[in-house]
Protein backbone atom coordinates (compact mmCIF):
# COMPACT_ATOMS: atom_id res chain seq x y z
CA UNK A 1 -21.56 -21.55 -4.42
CA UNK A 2 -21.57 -19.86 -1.09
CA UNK A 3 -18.48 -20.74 1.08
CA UNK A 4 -17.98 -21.19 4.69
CA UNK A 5 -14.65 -20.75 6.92
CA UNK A 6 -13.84 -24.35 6.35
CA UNK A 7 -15.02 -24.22 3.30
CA UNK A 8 -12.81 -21.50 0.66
CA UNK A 9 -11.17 -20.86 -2.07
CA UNK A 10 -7.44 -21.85 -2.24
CA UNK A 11 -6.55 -18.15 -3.19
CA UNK A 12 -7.46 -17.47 -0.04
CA UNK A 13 -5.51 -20.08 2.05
CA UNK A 14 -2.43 -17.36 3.06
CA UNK A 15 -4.06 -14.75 3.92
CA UNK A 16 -4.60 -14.73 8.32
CA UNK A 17 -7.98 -16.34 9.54
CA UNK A 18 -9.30 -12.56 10.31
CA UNK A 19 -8.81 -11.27 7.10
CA UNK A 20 -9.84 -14.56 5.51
CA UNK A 21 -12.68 -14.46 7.51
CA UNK A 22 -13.74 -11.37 6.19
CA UNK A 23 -13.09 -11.80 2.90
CA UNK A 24 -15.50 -14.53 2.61
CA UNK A 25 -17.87 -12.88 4.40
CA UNK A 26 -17.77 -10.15 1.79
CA UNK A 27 -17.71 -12.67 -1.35
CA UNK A 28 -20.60 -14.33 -0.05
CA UNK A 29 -22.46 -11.13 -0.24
CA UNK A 30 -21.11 -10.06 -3.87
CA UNK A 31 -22.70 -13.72 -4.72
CA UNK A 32 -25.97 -12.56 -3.48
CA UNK A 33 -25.43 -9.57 -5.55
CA UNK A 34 -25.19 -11.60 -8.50
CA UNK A 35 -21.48 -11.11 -9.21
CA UNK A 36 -20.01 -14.60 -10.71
CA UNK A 37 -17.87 -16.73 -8.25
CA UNK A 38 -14.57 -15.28 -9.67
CA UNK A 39 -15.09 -12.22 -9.40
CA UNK A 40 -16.35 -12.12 -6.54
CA UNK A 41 -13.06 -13.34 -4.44
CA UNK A 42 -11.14 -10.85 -6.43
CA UNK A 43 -13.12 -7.49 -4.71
CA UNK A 44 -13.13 -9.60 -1.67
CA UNK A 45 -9.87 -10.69 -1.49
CA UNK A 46 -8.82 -6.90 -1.91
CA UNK A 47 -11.56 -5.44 0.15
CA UNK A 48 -10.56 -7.48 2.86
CA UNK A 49 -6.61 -6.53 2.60
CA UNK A 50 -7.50 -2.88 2.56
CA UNK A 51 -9.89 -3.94 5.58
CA UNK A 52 -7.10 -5.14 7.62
CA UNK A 53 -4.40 -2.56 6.63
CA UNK A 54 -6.67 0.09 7.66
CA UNK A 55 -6.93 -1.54 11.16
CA UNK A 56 -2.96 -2.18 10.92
CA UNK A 57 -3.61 -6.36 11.04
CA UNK A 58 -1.32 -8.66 9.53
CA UNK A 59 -2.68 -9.83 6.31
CA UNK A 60 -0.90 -13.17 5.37
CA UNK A 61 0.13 -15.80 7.59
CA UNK A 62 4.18 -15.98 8.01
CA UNK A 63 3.95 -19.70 7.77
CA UNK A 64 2.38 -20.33 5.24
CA UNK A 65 3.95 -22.06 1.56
């Protein structure tokens, strides 16, 4: 199931917007790769950390519980 940005995975509910935003971007693509759903948010959720540490962006939101 492709997901949207209102649309996600709860595992990916603290990290920011941005890097939310990109890690679904990426998942989506691993899906069209043929990876299974779960697997899938794992690389991206990483991918997307590494993504924004890179570029020095905060990765989860401080307000979040």
């Amino acid at each position: 199931m492709p997901w949207s940005y209102t649309d996600y995975p709860i595992s990916l509910k603290n990290l920011t917007p941005e890097v939310r935003d990109k890690a679904i971007d990426i998942a989506n693509a691993l899906l069209e790769e043929g990876y299974d759903e779960g697997r899938s948010i794992a690389i991206a959720t990483a991918q997307a950390e590494e993504w924004a540490e890179r570029r020095g962006k905060p990765i989860k939101n401080l307000h979040s519980t």
